[in-house]
C-alpha atoms as a PDB file:
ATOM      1  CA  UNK A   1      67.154   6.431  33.167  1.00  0.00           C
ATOM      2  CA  UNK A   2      64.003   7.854  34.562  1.00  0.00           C
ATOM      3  CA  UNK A   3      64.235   6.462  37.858  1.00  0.00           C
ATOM      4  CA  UNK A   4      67.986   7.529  38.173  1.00  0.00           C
ATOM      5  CA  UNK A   5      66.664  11.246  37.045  1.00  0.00           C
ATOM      6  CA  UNK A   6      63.955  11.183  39.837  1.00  0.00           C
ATOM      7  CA  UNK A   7      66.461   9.961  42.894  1.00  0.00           C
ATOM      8  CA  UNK A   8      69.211  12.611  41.417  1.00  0.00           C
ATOM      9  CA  UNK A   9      66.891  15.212  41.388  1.00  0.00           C
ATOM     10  CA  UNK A  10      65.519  14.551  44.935  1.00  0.00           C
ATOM     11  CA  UNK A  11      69.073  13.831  46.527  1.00  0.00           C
ATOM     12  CA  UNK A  12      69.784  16.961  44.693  1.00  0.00           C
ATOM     13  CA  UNK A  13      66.758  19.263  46.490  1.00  0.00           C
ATOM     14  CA  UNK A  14      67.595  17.564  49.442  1.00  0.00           C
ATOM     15  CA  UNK A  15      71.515  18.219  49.616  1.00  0.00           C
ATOM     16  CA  UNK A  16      70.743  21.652  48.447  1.00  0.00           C
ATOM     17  CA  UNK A  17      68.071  22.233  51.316  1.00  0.00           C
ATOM     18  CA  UNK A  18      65.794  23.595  48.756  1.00  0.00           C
ATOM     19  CA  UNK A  19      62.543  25.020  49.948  1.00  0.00           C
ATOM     20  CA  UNK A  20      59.621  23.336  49.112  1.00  0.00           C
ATOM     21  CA  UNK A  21      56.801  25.314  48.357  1.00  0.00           C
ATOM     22  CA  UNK A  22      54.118  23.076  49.060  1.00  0.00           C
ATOM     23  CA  UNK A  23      54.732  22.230  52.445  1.00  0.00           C
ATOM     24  CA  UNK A  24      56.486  24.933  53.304  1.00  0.00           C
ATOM     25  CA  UNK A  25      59.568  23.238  54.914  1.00  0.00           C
ATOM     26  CA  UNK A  26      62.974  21.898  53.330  1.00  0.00           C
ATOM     27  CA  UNK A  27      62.790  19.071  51.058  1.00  0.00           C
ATOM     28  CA  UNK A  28      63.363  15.554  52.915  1.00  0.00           C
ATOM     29  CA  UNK A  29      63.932  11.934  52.050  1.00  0.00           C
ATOM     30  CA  UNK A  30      59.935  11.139  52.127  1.00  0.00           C
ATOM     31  CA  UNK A  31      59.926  14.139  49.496  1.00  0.00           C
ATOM     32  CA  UNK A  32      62.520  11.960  47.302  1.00  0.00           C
ATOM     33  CA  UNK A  33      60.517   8.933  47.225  1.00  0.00           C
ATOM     34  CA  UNK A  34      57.041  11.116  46.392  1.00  0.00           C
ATOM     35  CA  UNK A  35      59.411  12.740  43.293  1.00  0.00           C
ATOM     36  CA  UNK A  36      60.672   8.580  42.194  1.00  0.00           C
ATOM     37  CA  UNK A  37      57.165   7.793  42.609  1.00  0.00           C
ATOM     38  CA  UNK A  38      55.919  10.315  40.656  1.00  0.00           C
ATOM     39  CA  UNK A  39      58.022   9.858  37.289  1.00  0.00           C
ATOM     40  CA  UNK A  40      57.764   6.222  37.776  1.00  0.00           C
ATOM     41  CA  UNK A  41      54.071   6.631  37.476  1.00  0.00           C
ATOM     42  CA  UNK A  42      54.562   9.535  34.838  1.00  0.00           C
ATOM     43  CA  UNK A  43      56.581   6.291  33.052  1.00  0.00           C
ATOM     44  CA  UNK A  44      53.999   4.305  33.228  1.00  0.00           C
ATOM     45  CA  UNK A  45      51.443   6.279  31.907  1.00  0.00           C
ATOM     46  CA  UNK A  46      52.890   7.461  28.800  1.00  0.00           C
ATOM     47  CA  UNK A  47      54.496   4.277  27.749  1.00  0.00           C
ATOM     48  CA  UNK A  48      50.903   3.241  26.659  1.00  0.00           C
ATOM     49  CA  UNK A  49      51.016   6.103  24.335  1.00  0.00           C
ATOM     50  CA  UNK A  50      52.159   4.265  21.134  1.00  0.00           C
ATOM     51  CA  UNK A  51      50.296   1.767  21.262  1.00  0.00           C
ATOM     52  CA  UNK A  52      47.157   4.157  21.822  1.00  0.00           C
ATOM     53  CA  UNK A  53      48.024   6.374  18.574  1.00  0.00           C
ATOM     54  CA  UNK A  54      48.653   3.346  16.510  1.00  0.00           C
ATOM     55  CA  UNK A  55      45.032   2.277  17.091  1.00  0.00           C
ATOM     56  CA  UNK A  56      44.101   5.846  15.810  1.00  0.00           C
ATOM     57  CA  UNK A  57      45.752   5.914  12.930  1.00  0.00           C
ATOM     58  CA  UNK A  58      44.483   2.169  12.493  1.00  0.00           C
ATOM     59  CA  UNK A  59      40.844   3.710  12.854  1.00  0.00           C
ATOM     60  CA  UNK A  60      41.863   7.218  10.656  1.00  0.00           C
ATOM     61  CA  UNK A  61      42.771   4.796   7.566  1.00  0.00           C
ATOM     62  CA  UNK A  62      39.188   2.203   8.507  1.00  0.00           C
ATOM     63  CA  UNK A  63      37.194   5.590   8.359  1.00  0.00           C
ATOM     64  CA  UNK A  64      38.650   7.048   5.015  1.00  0.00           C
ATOM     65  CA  UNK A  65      38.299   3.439   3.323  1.00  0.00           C
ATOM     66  CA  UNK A  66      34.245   3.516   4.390  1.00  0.00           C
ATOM     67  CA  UNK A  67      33.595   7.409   3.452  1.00  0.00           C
ATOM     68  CA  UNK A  68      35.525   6.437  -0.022  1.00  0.00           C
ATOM     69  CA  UNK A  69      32.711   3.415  -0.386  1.00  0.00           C
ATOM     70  CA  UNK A  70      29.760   5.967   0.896  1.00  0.00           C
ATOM     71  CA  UNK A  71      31.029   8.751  -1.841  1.00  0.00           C
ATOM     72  CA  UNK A  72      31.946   6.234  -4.565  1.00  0.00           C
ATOM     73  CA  UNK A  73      29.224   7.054  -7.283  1.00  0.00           C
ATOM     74  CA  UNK A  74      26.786   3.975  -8.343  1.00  0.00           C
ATOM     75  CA  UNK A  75      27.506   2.646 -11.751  1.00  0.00           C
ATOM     76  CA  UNK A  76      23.830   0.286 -11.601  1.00  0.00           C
ATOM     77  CA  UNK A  77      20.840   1.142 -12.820  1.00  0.00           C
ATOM     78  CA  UNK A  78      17.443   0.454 -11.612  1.00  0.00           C
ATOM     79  CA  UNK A  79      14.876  -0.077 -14.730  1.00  0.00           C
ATOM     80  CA  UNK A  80      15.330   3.381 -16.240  1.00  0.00           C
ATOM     81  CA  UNK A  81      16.592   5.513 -13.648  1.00  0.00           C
ATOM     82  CA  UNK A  82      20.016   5.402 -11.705  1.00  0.00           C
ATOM     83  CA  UNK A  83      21.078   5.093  -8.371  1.00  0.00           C
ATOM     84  CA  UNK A  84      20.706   8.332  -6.324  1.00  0.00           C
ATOM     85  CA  UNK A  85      24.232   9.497  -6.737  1.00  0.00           C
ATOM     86  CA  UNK A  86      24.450  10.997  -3.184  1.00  0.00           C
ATOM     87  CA  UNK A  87      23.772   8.642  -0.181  1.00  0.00           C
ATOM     88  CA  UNK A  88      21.540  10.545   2.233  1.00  0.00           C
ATOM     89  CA  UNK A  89      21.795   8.018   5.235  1.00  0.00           C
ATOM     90  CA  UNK A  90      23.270   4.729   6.520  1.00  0.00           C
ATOM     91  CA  UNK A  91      22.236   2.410   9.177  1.00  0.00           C
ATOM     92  CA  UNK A  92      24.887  -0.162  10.183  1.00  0.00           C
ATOM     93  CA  UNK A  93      23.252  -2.728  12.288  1.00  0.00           C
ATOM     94  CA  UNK A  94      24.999  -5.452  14.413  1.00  0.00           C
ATOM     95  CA  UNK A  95      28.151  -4.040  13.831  1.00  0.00           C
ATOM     96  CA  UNK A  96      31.105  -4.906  16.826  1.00  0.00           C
ATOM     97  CA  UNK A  97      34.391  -3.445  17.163  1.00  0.00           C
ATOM     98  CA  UNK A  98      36.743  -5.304  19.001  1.00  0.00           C
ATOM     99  CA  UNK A  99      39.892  -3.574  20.636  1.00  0.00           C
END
């Protein structure tokens, strides 16, 4: 459907001896093939997309399970005191993240 969109709309500029801009002269076969070109690569490039905001949300859900474990309040107690209720810092060390 895209590709058709991209020749239709070239053929059309070129039937209609549109005036392009850029180069200053009418629109021309080469100037069909940059327009297929360019919505074949615009094609390209956004079908990635889903796949790119599923690993967000993926990460979005990861990241609210670990702040729920960092805010989750101690219930153990250390001789007589308690476990600081607010966690001031964490250091993750030889963590890997694999995509």
């Amino acid at each position: 459907m895209n590709y058709a969109l991209g020749f239709w709309f070239g053929a059309k500029l070129v039937s209609e001896k549109s005036f392009n801009d850029n180069s200053g002269l009418n629109y021309t076969a080469s100037d069909v093939v940059i327009i297929f070109f360019t919505l074949y690569m615009g094609n390209l490039s956004l079908s990635g997309l889903p796949e790119s905001l599923a690993s967000f949300n993926v990460s979005r859900i990861s990241m609210r399970k670990i702040l729920l474990i960092i805010d989750r309040r101690s219930r153990v107690i250390e001789g007589s005191h308690l476990v600081p209720e607010k966690i001031e810092s964490i250091c993750f060390k030889n963590v890997m993240f694999r995509y």
